[in-house]
Protein backbone atom coordinates (compact mmCIF):
# COMPACT_ATOMS: atom_id res chain seq x y z
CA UNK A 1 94.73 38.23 26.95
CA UNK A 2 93.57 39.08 30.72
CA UNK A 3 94.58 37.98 33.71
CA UNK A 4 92.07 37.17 36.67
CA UNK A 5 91.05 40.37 38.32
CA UNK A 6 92.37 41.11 42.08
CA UNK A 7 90.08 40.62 44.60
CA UNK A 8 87.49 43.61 45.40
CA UNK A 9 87.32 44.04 41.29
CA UNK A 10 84.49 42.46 39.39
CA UNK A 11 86.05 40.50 36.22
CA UNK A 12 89.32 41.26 34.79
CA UNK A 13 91.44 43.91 34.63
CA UNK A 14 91.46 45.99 31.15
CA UNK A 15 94.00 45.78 29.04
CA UNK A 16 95.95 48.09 27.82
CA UNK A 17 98.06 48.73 24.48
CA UNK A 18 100.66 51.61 24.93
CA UNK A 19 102.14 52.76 21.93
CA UNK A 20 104.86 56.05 22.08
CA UNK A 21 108.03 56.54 20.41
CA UNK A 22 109.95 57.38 23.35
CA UNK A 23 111.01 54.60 25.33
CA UNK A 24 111.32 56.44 28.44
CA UNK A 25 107.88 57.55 28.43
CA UNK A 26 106.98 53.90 27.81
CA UNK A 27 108.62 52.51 30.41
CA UNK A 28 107.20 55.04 32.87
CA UNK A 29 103.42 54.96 31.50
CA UNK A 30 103.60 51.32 31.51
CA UNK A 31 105.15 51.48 35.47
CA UNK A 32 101.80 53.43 36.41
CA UNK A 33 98.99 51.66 34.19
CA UNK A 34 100.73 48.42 35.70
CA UNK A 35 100.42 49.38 39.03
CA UNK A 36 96.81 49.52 39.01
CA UNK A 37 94.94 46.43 39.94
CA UNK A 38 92.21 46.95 37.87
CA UNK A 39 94.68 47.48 34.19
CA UNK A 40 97.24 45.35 32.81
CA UNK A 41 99.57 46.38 29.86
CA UNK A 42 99.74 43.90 27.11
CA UNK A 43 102.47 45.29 24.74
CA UNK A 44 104.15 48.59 24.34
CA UNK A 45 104.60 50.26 20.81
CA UNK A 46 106.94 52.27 19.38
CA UNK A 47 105.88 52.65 15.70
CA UNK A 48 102.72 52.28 13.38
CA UNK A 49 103.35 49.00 12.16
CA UNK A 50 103.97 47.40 16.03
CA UNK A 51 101.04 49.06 16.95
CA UNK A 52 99.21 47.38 14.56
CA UNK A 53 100.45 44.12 14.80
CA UNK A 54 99.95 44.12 18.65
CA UNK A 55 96.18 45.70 18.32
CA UNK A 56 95.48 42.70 16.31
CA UNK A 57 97.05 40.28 18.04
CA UNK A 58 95.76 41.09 21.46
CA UNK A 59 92.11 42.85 20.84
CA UNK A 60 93.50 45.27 23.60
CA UNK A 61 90.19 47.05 25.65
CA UNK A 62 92.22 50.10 25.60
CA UNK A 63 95.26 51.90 23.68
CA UNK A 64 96.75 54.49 24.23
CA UNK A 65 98.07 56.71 21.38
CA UNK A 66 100.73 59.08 20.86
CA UNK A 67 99.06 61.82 18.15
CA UNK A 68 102.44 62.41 16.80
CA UNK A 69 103.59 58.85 16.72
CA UNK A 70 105.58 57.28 13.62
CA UNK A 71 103.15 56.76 11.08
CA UNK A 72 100.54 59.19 11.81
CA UNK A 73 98.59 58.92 15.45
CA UNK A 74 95.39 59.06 13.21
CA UNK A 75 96.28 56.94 10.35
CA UNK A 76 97.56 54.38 13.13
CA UNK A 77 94.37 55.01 14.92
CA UNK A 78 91.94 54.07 12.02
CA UNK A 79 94.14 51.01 11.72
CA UNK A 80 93.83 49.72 15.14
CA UNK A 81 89.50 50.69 14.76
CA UNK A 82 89.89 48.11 11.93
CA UNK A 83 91.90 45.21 13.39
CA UNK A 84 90.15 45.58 16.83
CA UNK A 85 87.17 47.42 16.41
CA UNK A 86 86.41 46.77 20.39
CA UNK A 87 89.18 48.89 21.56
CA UNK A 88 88.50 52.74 22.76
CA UNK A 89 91.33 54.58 21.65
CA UNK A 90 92.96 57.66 23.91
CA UNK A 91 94.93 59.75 22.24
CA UNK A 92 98.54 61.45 24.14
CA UNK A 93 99.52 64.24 23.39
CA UNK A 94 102.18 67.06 24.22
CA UNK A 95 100.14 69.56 21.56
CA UNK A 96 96.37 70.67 22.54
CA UNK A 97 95.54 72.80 19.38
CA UNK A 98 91.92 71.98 18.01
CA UNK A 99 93.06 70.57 14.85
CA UNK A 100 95.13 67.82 16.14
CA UNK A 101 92.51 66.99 18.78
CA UNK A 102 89.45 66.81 16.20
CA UNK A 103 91.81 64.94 13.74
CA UNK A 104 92.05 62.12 16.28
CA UNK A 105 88.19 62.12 17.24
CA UNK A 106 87.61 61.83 14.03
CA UNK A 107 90.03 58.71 13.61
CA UNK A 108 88.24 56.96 16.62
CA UNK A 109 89.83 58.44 19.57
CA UNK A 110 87.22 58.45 22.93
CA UNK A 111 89.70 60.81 25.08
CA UNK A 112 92.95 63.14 24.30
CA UNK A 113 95.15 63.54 27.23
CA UNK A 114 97.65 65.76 27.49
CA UNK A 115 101.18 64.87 28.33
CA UNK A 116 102.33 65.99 31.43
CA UNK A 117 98.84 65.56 32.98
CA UNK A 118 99.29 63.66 36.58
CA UNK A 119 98.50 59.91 36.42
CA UNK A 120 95.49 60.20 38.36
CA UNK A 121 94.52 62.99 35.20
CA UNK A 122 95.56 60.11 32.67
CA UNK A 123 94.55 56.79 34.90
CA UNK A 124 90.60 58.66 34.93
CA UNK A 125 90.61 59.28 31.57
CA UNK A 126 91.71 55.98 30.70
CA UNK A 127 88.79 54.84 32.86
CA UNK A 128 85.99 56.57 31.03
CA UNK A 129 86.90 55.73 27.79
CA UNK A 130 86.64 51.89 29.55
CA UNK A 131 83.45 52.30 30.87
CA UNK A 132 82.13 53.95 26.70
């Protein structure tokens, strides 16, 4: 599910799956990929199972994962690489030691972002794992 892409962008925007158990952070993530002509969210998450369920029902271009999310970040990740195998996965997190960042490149995940990073820091990264 896209929308027609603003003028000046060439086809339509990505779309984006955000999936986080904190609801603030949800809101707020989905206020800044929203504002960006060239992404538009198409469901919010807040545990494994919705995450699923949305993944599969909207073949998002993009999700973005909490590592630490209800469920398992990586088990949830390996799920969504099944239901919507087109989808680059970037995994958010507010822990950068090795093993939780090779755990979720090994589930699928094209970029790990840290939380706390600016949105232009998160917005880029959401862009290159786009453009894989």
């Amino acid at each position: 599910m896209t929308a027609a892409a603003p003028d000046g962008f060439p086809g339509s925007p990505f779309s984006v799956l955000l999936c986080d158990d904190n609801v603030m952070l949800l809101e707020t993530l989905s206020e800044v990929v929203q504002a960006q002509p060239d992404l538009q969210v198409v469901g919010t998450a807040c545990d494994g199972e919705q995450a699923l369920q949305l993944a599969h029902h909207y073949q998002p271009d993009l999700v973005v994962l909490d590592v630490r999310f209800p469920g398992g970040g990586s088990s949830v990740a390996r799920g969504i690489a099944q239901c919507s195998p087109a989808s680059r996965i970037v995994a958010f997190s507010a822990y950068d030691d090795k093993g939780s960042i090779q755990q979720m490149i090994n589930a699928g995940a094209s970029e790990y972002v840290l939380k706390g990073v600016s949105n232009r820091e998160l917005l880029a990264a959401l862009r290159r794992a786009a453009s894989r």
